[in-house]
Protein backbone atom coordinates (compact mmCIF):
# COMPACT_ATOMS: atom_id res chain seq x y z
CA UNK A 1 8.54 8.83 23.13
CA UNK A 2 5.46 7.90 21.00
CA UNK A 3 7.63 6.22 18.29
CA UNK A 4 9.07 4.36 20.26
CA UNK A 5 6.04 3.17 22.29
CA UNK A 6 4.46 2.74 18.78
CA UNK A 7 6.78 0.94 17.04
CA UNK A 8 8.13 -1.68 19.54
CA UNK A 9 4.71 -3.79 19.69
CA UNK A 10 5.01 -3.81 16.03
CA UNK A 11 8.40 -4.95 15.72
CA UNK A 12 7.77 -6.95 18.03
CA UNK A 13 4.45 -8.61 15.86
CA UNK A 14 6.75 -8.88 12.71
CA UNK A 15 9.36 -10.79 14.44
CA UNK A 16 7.36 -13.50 15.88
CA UNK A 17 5.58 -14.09 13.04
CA UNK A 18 8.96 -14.26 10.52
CA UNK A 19 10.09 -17.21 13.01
CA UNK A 20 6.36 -18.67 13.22
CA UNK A 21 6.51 -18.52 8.70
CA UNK A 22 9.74 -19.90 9.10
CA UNK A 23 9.35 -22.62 11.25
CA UNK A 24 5.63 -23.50 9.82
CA UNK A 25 7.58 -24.22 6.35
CA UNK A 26 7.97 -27.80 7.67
CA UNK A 27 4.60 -28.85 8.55
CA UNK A 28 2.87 -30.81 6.40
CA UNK A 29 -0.77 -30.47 6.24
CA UNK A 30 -1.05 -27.13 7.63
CA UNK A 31 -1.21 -24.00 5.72
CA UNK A 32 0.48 -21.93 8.60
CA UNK A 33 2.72 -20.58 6.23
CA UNK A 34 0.26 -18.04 4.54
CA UNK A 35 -0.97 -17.25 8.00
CA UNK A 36 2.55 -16.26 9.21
CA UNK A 37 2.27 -14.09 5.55
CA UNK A 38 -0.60 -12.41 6.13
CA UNK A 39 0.61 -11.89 9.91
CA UNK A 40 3.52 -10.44 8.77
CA UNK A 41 2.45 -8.32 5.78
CA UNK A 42 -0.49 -6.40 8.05
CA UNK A 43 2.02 -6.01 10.76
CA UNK A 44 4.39 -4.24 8.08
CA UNK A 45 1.35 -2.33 6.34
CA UNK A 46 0.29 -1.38 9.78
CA UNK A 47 4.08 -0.19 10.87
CA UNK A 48 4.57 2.04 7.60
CA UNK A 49 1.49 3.77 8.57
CA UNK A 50 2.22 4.70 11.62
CA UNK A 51 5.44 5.93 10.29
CA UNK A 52 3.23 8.31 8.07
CA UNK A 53 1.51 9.31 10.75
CA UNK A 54 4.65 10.05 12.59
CA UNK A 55 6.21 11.48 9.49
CA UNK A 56 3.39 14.20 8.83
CA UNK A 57 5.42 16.57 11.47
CA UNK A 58 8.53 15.94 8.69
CA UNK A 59 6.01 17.05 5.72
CA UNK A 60 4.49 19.83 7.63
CA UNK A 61 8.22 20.77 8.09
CA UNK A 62 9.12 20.06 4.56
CA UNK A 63 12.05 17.87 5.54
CA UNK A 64 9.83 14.88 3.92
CA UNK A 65 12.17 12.60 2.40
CA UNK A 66 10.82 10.15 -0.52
CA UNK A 67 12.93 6.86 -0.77
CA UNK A 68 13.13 5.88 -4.34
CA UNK A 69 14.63 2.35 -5.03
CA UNK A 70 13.74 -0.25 -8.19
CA UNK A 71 10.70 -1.63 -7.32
CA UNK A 72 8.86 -4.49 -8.47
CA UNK A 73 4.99 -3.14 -9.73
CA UNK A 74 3.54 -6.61 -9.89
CA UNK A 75 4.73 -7.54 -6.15
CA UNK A 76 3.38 -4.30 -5.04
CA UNK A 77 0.46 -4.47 -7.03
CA UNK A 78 0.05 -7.90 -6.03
CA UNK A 79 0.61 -6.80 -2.17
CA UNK A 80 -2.27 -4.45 -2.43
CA UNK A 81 -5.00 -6.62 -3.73
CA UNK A 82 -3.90 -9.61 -1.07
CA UNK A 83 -3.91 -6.92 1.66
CA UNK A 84 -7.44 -5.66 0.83
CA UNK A 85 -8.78 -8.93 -0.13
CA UNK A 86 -11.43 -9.36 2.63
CA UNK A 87 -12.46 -5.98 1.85
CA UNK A 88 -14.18 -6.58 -1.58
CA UNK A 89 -15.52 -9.81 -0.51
CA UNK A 90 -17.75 -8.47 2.09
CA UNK A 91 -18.93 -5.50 0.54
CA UNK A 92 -20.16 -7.77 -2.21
CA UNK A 93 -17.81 -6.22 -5.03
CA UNK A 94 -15.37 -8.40 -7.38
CA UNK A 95 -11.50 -7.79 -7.23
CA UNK A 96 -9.70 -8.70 -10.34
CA UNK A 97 -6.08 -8.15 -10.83
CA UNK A 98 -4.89 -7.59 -14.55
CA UNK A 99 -1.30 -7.06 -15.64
CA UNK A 100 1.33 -8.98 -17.69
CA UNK A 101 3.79 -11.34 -16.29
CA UNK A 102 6.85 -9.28 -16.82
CA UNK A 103 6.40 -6.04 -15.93
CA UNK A 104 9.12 -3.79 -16.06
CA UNK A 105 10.96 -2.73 -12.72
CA UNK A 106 9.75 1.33 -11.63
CA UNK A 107 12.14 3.55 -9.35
CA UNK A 108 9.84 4.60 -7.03
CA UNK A 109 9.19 4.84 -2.90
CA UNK A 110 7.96 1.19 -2.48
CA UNK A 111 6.41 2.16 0.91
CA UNK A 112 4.47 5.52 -0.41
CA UNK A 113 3.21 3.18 -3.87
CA UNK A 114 1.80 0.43 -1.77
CA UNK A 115 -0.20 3.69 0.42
CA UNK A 116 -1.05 4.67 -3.05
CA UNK A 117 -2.68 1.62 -4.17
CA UNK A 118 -4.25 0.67 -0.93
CA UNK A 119 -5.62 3.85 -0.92
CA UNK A 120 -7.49 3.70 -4.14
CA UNK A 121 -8.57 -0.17 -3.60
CA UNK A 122 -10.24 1.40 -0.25
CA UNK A 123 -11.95 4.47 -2.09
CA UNK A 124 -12.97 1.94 -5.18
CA UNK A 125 -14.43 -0.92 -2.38
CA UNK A 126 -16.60 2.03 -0.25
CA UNK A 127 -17.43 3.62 -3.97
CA UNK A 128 -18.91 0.21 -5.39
CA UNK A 129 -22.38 -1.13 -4.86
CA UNK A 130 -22.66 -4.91 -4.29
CA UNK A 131 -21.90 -6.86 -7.51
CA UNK A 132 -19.27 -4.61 -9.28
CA UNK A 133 -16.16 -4.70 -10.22
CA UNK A 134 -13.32 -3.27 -9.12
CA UNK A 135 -9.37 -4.29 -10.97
CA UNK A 136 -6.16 -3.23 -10.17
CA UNK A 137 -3.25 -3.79 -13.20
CA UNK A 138 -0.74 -2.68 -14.96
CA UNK A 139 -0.75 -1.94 -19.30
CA UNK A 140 2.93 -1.27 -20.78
CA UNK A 141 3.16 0.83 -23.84
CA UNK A 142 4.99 2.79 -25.75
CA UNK A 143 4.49 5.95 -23.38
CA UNK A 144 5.92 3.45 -20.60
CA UNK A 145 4.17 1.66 -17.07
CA UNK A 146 0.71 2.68 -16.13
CA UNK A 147 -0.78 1.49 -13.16
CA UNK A 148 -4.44 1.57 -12.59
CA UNK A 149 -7.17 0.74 -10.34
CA UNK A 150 -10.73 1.27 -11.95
CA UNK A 151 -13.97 -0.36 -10.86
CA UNK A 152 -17.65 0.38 -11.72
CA UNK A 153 -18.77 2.80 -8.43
CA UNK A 154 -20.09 6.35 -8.73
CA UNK A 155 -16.96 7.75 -10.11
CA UNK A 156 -15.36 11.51 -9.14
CA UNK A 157 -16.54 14.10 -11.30
């Protein structure tokens, strides 16, 4: 019963904003469009938490199941650091993003490596004193993808 009281209003939030980005494609002077984005992407964020949340009975149970798919590293990467953006900004703290343009495609659960990333983008912003650095990125090398997020905070020892 709480899934389902959970997840409606959020369905609910993604679907009105999809038509709002789609019909906000057409006006001209108005940047609705990355609005309806934003609208959209937190709704979706905020939706796979709360199917975490919901899951953790499933992992406590181990009947946990990981979805692995190709997934794009730059769009999630990219995801991350547009999600979090506001973050870094008022905590004083620089977000760069560094990775090539073509990455190559991971199989991976796209849901569980956006958690990942937002996770550590959270930690690094509440870790960093006003005027550092934080980056998220990607480096491809012989030993294959690695995907970072480092900034200049107190570290873990």
């Amino acid at each position: 019963m709480m899934s389902h009281e959970l997840r409606t209003p959020l369905n609910a939030i993604l679907g009105f904003s999809d038509m709002i980005r789609d019909e906000a494609a057409g006006l001209e002077g108005y940047n609705f469009t990355d609005f309806a984005d934003d609208i959209y992407n937190s709704g979706d964020h905020l939706l796979s938490l709360i199917n975490d949340i919901l899951d953790m009975s499933k992992v406590e149970a181990g009947k946990y199941e990981i979805h692995p798919e190709p997934v794009d590293p730059r769009g999630a990467i990219d995801y991350a650091a547009r999600l979090i953006r506001g973050k870094p900004e008022e905590a004083g703290v620089r977000l760069s993003v560094d990775m090539p343009d073509d990455l190559p495609a991971i199989h991976a659960d796209e849901r569980a490596l956006r958690q990942i990333l937002l996770n550590l983008l959270s930690n690094a912003v509440k870790f960093t004193d006003r005027g550092g650095e934080i980056t998220i990125g990607a480096t491809v090398d012989a030993q294959g993808l690695t995907i970072s997020v480092t900034d200049t905070g107190i570290g873990i020892p």
